[in-house]
C-alpha atoms as a PDB file:
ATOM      1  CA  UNK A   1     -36.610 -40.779 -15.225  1.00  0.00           C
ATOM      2  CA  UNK A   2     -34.612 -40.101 -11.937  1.00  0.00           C
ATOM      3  CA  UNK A   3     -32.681 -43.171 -10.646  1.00  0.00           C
ATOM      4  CA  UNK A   4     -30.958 -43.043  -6.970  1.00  0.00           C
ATOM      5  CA  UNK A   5     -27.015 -43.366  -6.423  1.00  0.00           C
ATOM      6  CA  UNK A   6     -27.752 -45.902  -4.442  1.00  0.00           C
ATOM      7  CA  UNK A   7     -29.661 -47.444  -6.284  1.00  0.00           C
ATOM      8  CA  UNK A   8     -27.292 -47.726  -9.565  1.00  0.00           C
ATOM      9  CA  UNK A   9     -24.038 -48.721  -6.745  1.00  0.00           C
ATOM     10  CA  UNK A  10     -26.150 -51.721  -6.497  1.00  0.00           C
ATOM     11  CA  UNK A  11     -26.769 -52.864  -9.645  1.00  0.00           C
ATOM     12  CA  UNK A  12     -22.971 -52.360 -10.189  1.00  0.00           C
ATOM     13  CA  UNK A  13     -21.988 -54.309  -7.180  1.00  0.00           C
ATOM     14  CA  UNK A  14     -24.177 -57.202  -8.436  1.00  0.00           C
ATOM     15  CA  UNK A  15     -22.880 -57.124 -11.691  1.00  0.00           C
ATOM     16  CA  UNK A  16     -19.418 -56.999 -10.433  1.00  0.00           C
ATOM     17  CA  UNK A  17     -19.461 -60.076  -7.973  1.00  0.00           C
ATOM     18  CA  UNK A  18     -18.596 -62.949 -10.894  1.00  0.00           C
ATOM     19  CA  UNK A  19     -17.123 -60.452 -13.448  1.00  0.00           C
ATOM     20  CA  UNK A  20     -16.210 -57.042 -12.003  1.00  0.00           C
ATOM     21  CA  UNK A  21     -17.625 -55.440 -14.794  1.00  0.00           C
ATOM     22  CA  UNK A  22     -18.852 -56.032 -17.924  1.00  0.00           C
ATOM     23  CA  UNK A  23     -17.350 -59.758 -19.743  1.00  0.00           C
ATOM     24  CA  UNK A  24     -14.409 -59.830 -21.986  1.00  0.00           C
ATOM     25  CA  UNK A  25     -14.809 -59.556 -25.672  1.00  0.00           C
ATOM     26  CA  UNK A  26     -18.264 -57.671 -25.556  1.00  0.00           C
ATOM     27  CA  UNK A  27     -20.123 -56.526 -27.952  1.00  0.00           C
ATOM     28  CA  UNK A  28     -19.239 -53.609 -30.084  1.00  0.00           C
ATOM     29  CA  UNK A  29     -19.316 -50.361 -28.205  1.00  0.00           C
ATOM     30  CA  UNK A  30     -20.469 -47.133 -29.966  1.00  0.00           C
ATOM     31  CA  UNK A  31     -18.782 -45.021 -26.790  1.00  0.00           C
ATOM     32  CA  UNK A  32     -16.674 -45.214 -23.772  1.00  0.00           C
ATOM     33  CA  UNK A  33     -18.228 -46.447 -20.485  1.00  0.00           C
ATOM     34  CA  UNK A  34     -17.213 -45.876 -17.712  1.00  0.00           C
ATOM     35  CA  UNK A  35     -17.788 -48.486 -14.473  1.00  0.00           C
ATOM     36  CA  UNK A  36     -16.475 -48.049 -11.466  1.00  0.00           C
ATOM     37  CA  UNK A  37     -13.657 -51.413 -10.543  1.00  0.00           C
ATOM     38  CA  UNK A  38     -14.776 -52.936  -7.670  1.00  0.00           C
ATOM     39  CA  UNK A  39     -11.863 -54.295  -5.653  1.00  0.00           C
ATOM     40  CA  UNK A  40     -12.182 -58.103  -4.795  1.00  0.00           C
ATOM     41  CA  UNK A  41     -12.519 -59.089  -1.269  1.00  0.00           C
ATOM     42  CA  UNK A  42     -12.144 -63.152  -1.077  1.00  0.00           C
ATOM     43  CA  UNK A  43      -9.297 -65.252  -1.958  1.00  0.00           C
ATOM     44  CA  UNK A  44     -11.621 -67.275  -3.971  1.00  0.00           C
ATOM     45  CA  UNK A  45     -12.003 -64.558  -6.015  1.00  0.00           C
ATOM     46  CA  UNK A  46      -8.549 -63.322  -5.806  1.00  0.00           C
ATOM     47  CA  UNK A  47      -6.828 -67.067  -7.571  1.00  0.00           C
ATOM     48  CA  UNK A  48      -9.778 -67.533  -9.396  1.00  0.00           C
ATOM     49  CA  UNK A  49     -10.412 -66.431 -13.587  1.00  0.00           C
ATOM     50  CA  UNK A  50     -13.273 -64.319 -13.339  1.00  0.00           C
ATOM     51  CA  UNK A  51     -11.238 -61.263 -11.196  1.00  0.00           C
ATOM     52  CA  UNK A  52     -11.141 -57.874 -12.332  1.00  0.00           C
ATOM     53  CA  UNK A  53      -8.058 -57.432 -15.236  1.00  0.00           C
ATOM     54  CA  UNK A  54      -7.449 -61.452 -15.031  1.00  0.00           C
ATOM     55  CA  UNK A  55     -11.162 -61.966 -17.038  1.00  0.00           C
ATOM     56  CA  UNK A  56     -11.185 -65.101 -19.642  1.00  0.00           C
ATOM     57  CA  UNK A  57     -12.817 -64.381 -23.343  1.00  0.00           C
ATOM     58  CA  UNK A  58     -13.975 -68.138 -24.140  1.00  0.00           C
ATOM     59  CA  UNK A  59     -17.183 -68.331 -25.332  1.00  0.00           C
ATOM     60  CA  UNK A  60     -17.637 -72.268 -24.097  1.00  0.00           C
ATOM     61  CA  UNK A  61     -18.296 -73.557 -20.776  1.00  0.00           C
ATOM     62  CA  UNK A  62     -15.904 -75.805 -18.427  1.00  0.00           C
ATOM     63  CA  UNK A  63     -16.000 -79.413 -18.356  1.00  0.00           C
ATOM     64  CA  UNK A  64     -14.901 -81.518 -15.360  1.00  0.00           C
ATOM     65  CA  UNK A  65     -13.744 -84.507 -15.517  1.00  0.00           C
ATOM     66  CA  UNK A  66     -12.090 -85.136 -18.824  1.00  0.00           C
ATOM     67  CA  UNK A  67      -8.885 -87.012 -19.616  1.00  0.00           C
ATOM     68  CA  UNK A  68      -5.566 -85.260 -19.074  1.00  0.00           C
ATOM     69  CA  UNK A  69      -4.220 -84.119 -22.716  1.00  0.00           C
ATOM     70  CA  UNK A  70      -8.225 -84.416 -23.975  1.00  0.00           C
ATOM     71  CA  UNK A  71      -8.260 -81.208 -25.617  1.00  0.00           C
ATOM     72  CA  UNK A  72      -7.452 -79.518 -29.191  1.00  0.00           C
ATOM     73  CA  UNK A  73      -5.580 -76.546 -28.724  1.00  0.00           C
ATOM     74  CA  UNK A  74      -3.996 -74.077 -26.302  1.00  0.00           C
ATOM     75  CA  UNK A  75      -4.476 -70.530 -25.111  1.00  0.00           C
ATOM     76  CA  UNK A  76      -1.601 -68.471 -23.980  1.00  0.00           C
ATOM     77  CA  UNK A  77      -3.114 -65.548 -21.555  1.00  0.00           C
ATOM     78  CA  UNK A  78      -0.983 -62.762 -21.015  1.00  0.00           C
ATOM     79  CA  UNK A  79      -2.633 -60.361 -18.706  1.00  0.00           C
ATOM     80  CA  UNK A  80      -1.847 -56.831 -18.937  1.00  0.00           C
ATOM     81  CA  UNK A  81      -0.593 -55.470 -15.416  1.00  0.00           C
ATOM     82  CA  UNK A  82      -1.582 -52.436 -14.935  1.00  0.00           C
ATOM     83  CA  UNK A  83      -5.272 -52.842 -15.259  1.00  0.00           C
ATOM     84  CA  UNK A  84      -4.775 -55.544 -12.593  1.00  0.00           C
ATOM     85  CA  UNK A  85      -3.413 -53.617 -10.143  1.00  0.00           C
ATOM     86  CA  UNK A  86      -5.580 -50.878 -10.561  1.00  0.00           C
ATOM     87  CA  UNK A  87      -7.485 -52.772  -8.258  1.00  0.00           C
ATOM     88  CA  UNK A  88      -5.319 -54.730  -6.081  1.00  0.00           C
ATOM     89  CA  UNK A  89      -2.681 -52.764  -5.378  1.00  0.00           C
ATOM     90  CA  UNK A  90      -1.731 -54.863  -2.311  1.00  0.00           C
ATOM     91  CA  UNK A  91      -0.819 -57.965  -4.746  1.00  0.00           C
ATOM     92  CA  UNK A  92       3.022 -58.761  -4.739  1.00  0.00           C
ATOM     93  CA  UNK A  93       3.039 -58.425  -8.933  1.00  0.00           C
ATOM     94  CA  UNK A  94       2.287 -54.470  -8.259  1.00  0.00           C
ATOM     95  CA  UNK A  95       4.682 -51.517  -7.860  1.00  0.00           C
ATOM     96  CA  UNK A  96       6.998 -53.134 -10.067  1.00  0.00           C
ATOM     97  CA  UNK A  97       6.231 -51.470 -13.275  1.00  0.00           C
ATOM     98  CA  UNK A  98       5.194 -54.514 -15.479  1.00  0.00           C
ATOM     99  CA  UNK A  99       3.498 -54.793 -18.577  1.00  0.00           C
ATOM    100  CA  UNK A 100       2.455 -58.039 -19.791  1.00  0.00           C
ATOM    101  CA  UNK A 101       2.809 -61.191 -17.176  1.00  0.00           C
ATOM    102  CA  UNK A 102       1.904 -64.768 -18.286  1.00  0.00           C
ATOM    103  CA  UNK A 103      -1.857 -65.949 -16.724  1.00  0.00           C
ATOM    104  CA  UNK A 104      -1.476 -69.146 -17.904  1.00  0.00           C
ATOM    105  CA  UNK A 105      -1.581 -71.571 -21.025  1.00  0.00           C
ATOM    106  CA  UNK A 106      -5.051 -72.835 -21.021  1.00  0.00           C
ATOM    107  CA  UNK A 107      -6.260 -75.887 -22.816  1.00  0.00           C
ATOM    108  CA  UNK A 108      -9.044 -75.251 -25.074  1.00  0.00           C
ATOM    109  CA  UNK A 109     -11.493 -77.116 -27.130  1.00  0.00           C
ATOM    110  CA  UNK A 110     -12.352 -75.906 -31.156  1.00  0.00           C
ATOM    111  CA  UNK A 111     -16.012 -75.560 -29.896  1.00  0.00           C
ATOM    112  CA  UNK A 112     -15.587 -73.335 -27.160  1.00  0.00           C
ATOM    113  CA  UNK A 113     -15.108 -75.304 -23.846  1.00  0.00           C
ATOM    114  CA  UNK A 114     -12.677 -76.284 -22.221  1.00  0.00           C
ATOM    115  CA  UNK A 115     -11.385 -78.521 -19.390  1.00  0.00           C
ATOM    116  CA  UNK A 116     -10.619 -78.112 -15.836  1.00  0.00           C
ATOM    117  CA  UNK A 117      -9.537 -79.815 -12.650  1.00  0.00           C
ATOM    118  CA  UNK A 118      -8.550 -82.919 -14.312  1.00  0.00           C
ATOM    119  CA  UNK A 119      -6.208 -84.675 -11.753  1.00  0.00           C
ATOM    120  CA  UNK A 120      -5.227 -84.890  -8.916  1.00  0.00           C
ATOM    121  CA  UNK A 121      -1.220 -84.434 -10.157  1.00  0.00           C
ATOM    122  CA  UNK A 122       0.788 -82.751  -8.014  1.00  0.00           C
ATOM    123  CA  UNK A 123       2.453 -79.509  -8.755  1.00  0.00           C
ATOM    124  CA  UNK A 124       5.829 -77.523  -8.794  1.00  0.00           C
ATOM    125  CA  UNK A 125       7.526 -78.343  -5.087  1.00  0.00           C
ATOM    126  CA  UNK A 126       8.400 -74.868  -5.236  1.00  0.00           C
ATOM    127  CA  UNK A 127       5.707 -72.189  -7.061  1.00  0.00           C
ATOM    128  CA  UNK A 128       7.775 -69.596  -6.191  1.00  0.00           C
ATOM    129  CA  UNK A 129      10.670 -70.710  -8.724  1.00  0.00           C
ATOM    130  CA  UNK A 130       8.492 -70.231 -11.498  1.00  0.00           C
ATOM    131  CA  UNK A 131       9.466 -66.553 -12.542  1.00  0.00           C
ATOM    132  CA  UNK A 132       6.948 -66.259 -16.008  1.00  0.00           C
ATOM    133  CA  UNK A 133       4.158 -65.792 -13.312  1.00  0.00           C
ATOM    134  CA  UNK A 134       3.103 -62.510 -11.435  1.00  0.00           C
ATOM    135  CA  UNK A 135       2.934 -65.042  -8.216  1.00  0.00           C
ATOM    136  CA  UNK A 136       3.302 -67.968  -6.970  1.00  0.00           C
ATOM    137  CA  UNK A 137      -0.202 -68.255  -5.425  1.00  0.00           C
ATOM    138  CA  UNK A 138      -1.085 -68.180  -9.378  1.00  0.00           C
ATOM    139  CA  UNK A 139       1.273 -70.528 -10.249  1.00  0.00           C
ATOM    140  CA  UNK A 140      -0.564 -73.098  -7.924  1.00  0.00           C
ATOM    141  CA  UNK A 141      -3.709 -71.999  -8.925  1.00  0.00           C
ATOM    142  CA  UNK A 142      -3.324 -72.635 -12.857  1.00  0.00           C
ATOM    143  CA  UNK A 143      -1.716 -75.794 -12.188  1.00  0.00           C
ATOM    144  CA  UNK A 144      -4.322 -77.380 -10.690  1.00  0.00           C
ATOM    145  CA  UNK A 145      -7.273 -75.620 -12.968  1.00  0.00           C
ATOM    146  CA  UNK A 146      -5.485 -75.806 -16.250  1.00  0.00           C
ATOM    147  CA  UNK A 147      -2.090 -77.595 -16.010  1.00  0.00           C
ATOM    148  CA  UNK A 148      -3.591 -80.737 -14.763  1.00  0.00           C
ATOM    149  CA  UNK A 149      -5.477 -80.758 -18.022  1.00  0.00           C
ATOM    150  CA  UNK A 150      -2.701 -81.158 -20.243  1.00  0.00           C
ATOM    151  CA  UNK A 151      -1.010 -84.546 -20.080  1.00  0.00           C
ATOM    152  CA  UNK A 152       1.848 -82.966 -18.709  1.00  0.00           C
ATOM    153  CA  UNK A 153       4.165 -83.340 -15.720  1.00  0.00           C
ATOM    154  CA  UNK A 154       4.219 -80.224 -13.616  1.00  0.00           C
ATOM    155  CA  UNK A 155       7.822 -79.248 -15.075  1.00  0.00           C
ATOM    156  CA  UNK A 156       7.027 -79.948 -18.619  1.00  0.00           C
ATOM    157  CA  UNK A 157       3.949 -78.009 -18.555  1.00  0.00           C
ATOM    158  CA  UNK A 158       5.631 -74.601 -16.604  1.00  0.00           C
ATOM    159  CA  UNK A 159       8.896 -75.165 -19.080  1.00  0.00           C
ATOM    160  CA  UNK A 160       6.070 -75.447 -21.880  1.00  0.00           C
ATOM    161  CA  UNK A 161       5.040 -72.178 -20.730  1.00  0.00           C
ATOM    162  CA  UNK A 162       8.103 -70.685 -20.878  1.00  0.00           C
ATOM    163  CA  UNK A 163       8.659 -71.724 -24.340  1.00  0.00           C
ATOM    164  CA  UNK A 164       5.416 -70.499 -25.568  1.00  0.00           C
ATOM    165  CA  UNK A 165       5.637 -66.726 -23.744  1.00  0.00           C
ATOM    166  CA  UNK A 166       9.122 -66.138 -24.648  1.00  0.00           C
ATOM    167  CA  UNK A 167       8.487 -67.555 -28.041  1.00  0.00           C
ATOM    168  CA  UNK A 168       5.823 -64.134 -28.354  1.00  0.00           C
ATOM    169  CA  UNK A 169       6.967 -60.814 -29.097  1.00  0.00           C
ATOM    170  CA  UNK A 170       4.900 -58.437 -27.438  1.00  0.00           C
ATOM    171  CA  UNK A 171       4.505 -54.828 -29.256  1.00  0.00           C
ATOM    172  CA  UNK A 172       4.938 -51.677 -26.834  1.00  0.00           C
ATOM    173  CA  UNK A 173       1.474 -50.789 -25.491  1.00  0.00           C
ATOM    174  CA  UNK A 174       1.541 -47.318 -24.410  1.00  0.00           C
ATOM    175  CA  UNK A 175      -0.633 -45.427 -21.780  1.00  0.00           C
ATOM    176  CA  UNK A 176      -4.034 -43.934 -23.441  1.00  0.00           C
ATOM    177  CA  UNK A 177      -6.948 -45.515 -25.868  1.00  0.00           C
ATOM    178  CA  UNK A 178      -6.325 -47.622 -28.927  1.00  0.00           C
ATOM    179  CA  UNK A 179      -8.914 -49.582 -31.423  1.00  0.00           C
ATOM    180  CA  UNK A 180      -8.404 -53.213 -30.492  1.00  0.00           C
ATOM    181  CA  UNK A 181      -8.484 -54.290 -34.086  1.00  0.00           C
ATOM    182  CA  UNK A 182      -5.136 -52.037 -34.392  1.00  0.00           C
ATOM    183  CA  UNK A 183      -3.568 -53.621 -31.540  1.00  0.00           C
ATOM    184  CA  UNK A 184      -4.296 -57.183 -33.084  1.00  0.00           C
ATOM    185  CA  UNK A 185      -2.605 -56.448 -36.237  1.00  0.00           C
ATOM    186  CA  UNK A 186       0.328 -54.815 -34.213  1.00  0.00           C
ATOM    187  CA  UNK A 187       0.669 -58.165 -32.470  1.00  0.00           C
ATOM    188  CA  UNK A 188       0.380 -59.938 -35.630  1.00  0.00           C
ATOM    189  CA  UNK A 189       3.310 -57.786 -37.584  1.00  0.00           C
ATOM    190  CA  UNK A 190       5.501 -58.492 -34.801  1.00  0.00           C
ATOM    191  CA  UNK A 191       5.009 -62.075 -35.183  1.00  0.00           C
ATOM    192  CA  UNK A 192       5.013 -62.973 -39.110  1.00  0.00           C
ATOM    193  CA  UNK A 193       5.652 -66.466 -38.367  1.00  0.00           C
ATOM    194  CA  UNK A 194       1.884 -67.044 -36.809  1.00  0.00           C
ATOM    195  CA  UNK A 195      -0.710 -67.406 -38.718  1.00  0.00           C
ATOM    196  CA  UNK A 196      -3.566 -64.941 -39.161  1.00  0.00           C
ATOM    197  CA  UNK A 197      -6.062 -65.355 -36.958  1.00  0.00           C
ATOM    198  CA  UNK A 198      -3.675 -66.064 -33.443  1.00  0.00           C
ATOM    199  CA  UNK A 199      -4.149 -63.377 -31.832  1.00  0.00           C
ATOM    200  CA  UNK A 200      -6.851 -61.947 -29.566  1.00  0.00           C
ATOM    201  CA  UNK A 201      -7.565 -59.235 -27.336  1.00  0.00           C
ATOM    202  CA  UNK A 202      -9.602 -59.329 -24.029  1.00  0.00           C
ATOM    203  CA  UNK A 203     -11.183 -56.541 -22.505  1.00  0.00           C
ATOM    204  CA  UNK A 204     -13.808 -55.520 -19.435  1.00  0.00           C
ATOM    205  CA  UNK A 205     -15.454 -52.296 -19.364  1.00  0.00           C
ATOM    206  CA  UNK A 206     -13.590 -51.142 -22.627  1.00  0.00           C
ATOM    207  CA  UNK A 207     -10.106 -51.628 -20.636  1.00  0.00           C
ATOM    208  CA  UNK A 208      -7.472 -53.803 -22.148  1.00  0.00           C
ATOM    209  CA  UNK A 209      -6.820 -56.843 -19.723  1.00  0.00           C
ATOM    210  CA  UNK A 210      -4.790 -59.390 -22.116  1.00  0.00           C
ATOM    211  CA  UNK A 211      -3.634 -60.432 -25.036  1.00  0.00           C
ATOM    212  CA  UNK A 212      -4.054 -64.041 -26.119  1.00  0.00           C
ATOM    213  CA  UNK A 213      -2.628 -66.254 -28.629  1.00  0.00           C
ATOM    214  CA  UNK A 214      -3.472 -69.627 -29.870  1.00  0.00           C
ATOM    215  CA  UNK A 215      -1.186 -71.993 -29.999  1.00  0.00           C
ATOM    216  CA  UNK A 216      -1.006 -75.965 -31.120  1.00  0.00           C
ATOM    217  CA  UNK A 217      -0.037 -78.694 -28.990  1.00  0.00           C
ATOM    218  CA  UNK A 218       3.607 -78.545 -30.497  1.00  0.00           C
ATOM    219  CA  UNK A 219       2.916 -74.440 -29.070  1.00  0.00           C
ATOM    220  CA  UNK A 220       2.816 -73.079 -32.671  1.00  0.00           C
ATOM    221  CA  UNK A 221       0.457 -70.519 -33.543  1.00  0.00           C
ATOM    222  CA  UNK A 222      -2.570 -71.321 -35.042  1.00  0.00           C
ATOM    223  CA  UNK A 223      -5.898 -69.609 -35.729  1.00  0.00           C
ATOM    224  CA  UNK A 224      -7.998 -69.498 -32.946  1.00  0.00           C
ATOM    225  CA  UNK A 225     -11.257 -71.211 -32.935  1.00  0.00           C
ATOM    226  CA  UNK A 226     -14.035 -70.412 -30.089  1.00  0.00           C
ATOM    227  CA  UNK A 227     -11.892 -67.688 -28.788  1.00  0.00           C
ATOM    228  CA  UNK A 228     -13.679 -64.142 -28.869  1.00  0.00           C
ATOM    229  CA  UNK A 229     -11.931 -60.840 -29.294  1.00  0.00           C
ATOM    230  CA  UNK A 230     -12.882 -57.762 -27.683  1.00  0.00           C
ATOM    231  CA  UNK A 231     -15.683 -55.983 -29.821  1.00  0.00           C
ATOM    232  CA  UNK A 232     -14.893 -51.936 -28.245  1.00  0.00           C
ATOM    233  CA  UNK A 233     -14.131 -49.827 -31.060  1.00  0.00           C
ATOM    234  CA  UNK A 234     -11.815 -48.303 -28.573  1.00  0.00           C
ATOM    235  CA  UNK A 235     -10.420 -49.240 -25.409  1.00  0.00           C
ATOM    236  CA  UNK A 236      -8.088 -47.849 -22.364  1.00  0.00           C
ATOM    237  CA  UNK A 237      -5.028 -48.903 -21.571  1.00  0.00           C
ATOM    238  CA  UNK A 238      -4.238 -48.339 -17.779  1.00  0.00           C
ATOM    239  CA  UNK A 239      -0.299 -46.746 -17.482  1.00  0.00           C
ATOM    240  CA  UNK A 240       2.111 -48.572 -15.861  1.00  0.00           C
END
């Protein structure tokens, strides 16, 4: 059967306008595909999660309007750069050759959801301080999605960020393809003090987007529950 161009640049426009591509943590891939990144056009879509390289892997839904510090554990996303940029070149975070840059600490619930928007709190007087994130625009947005959810003041939750990225040690990821499995046990060798089971990869369109790790309340690493890892036997990892 003979199907259009124009007709396949549609369906891939439609499925790119909540995910840009194909979800983190599919399922498992028997080859590369290819599909096309679609650069963003709305600063909804720019601040929000579901942006090309900035994709969340949690399996649950969000629930609004739950108690601050309601929750069971937290996710530390650290996006990887490069595969960001590769479609927003224009964002201050690009042209600076980084690797991995904090997306936030997101509280997470052992079944799979997860809170958001919980207050009304008010955030850092000054996003632009707060150096762990790509931007401050980010910095604002996370605050208010996730930060609000965690019982914290605005400080304590950005200096419990902090902690909890610099607490990681991030292996080298070079330029080229690697089995995701592989690149969870590298993570996990560099970091003998967390437990098996902490550390997860995301991916969209077999790309590598982020690492995450699971952390407890006290930001020690625990095994993650409701958390999917990517499921490509291999994946590409965008150069910086």
């Amino acid at each position: 059967m003979r199907i259009s161009l124009a007709l396949v640049a549609g369906l891939v426009l439609v499925s790119g306008c909540k995910y840009g591509g194909a979800p983190a943590g599919g399922g498992v891939s028997t080859e590369r595909v290819e599909v096309p990144r679609v650069q963003e056009q709305t600063a909804a879509q720019e601040y929000g999660e579901q942006r090309p390289g900035r994709r969340r892997s949690r399996r649950g839904r969000a629930e609004e309007a739950v108690a601050p510090g309601q929750f069971d554990f937290y996710l530390l996303n650290l996006s990887w750069s490069p595969e960001y940029c590769a479609t927003h070149g224009s964002s201050p975070e690009c042209g600076k050759g980084l690797g991995f840059v904090v997306h936030g600490l997101w509280p997470q619930d052992a079944t799979g959801d997860y809170p958001e928007d919980c207050s009304d709190a008010p955030g850092l007087s000054d996003p632009g301080s707060d150096k762990d994130y790509p931007t401050a625009e980010l910095v604002e947005h996370e605050w208010q999605t996730h930060g609000t959810c965690s019982g914290l003041s605005a400080q304590a939750y950005f200096s419990a960020v902090h902690a909890a990225f610099t607490e990681v040690k991030l292996p080298n990821v070079p330029a080229g393809t690697v089995d995701p499995a592989v690149l969870v046990t590298r993570l996990q060798l560099a970091n003998p003090g967390f437990p098996a089971g902490s550390f997860a990869v995301s991916c969209g369109n077999n790309r590598l987007t982020a690492v995450e790790v699971c952390l407890d309340k006290g930001l020690k690493g625990e095994a993650c529950q409701g958390v999917r890892s990517c499921g490509a036997r291999v994946i590409t990892v965008t150069g910086r």
